[in-house]
Protein backbone atom coordinates (compact mmCIF):
# COMPACT_ATOMS: atom_id res chain seq x y z
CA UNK A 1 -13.55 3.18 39.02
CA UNK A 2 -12.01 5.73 40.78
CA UNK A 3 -11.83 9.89 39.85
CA UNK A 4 -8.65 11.45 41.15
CA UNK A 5 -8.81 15.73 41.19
CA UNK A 6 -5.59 17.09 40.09
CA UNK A 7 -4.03 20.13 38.98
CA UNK A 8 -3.39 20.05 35.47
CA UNK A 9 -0.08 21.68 33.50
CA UNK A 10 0.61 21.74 30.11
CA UNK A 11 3.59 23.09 28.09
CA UNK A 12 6.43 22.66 25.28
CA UNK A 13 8.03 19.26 25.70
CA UNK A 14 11.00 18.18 23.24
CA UNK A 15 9.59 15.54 21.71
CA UNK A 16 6.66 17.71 20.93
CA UNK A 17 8.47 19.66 18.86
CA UNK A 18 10.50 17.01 17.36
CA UNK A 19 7.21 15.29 16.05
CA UNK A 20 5.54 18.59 15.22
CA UNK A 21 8.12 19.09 12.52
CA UNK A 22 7.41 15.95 10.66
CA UNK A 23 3.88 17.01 10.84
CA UNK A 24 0.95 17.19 12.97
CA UNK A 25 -0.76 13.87 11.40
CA UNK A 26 1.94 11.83 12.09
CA UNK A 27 1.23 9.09 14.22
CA UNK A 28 4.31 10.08 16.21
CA UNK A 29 3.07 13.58 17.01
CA UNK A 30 -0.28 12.46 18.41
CA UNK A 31 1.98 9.97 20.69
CA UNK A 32 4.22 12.22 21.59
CA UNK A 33 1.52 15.18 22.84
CA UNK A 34 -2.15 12.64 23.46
CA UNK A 35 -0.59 11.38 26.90
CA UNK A 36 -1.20 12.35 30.29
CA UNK A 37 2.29 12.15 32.79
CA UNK A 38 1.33 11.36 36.24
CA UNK A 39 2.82 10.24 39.57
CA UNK A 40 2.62 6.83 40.02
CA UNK A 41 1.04 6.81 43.17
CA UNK A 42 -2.04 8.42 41.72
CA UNK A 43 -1.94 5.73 38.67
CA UNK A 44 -2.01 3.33 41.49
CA UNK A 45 -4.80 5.41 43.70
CA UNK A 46 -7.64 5.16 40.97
CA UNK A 47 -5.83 1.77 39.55
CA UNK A 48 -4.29 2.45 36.51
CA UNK A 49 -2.07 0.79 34.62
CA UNK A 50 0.41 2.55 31.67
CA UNK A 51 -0.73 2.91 28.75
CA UNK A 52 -4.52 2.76 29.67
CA UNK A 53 -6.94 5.54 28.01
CA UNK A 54 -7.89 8.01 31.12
CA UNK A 55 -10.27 11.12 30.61
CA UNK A 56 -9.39 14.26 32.10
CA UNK A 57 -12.13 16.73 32.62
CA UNK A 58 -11.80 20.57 33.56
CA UNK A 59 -14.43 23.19 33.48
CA UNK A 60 -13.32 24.05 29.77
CA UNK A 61 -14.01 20.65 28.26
CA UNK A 62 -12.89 16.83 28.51
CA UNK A 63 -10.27 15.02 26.07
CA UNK A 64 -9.17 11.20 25.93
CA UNK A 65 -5.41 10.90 26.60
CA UNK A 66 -3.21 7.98 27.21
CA UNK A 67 -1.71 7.58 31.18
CA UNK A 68 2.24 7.04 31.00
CA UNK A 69 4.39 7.10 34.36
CA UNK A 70 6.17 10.77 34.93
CA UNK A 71 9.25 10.28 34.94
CA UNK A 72 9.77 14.07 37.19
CA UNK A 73 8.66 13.74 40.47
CA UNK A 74 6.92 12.76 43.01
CA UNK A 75 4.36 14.99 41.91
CA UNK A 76 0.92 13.80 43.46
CA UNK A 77 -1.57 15.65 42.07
CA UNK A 78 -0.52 17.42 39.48
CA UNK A 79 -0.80 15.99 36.03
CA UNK A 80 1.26 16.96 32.85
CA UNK A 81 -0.22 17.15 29.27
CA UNK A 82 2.23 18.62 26.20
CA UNK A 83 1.00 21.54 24.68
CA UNK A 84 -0.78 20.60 21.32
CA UNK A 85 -4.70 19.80 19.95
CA UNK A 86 -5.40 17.38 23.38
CA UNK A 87 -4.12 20.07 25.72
CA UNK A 88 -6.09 22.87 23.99
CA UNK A 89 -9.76 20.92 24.82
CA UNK A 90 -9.11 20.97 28.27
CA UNK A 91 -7.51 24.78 29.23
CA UNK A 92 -9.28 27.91 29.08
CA UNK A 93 -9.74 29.37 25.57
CA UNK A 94 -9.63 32.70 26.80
CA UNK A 95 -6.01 34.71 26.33
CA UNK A 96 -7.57 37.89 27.91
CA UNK A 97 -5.55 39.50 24.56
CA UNK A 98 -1.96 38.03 24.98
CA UNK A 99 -2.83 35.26 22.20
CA UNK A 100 -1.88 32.53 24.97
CA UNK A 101 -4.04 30.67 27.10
CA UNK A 102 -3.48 29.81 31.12
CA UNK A 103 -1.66 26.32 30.50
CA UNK A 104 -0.53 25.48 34.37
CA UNK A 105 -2.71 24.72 37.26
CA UNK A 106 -6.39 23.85 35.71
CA UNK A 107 -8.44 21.95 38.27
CA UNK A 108 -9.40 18.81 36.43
CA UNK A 109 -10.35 15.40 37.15
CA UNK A 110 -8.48 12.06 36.09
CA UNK A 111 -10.50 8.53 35.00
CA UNK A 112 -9.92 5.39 33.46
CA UNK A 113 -11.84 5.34 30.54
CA UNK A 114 -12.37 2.71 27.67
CA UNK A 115 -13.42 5.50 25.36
CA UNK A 116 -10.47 5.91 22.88
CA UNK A 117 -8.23 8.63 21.90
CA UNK A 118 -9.80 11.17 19.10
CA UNK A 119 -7.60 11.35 16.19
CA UNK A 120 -6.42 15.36 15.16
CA UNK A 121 -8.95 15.63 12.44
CA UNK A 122 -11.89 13.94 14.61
CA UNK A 123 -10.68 16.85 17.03
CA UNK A 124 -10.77 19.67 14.67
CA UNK A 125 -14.23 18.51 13.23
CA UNK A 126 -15.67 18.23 16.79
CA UNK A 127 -13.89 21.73 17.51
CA UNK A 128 -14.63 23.73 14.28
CA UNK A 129 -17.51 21.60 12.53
CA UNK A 130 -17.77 19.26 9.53
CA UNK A 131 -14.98 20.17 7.37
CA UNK A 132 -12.13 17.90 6.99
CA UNK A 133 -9.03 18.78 6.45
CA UNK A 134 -9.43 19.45 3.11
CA UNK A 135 -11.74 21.65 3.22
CA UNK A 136 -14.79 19.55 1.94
CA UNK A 137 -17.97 19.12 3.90
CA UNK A 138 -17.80 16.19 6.00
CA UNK A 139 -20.52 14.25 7.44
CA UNK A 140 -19.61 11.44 9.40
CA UNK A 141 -18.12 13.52 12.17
């Protein structure tokens, strides 16, 4: 199993904000924002197929996405992830007082993985403890 280094961008996509609107729960927001776009030569370089689970590691933190084909490009070695809960595990939290983080050209690293993708509340409970989204303590986090 290969580990491919990459510089990773994230940012608004359409369908992120289509999805947003009926709600950030919705199956079809966490579709349209847990995916990693990448060249197809690099799916191909550390043997990927689409659809596969791939972990993408920075300096910040590491987050389960799935690998689709960019459909921009070529691109090799740059990967894409829309701005959203995913995204936000793997930039730098810091804003240095502008309220918005650095969201283009993180070093990272990309894997296959067989570790699956964290659901929104799994991420928030990892991220800000064992509430759920309710409110209530959780402890099965």
């Amino acid at each position: 199993m290969d580990t491919l280094k990459v510089s990773l961008l994230t940012g608004r996509t359409v369908n992120q904000g289509k999805w947003k609107e009926l709600g950030k729960l919705s199956r079809e927001y966490m579709e349209s924002v847990a995916v990693c776009e990448m060249d197809p030569q690099d799916m191909r370089r550390v043997g990927l197929r689409e659809g596969r689970n791939v972990k993408v590691t920075t300096r910040f933190g590491s987050v389960v996405v799935k690998a689709v084909k960019s459909k921009r490009g070529p691109h090799p070695g740059k990967v894409f992830i829309p701005y959203g809960p995913w995204s936000n595990i793997v930039v730098d939290p810091e804003t240095d007082g502008t309220g918005m983080p650095s969201l283009k050209g993180v070093e990272a690293t990309v894997e296959p993985t067989e570790e699956p993708i964290m659901s929104l509340e799994k991420i928030l409970m990892r991220c800000y403890g064992g509430r759920s989204l309710g409110g209530e303590e959780r402890t099965d986090a």
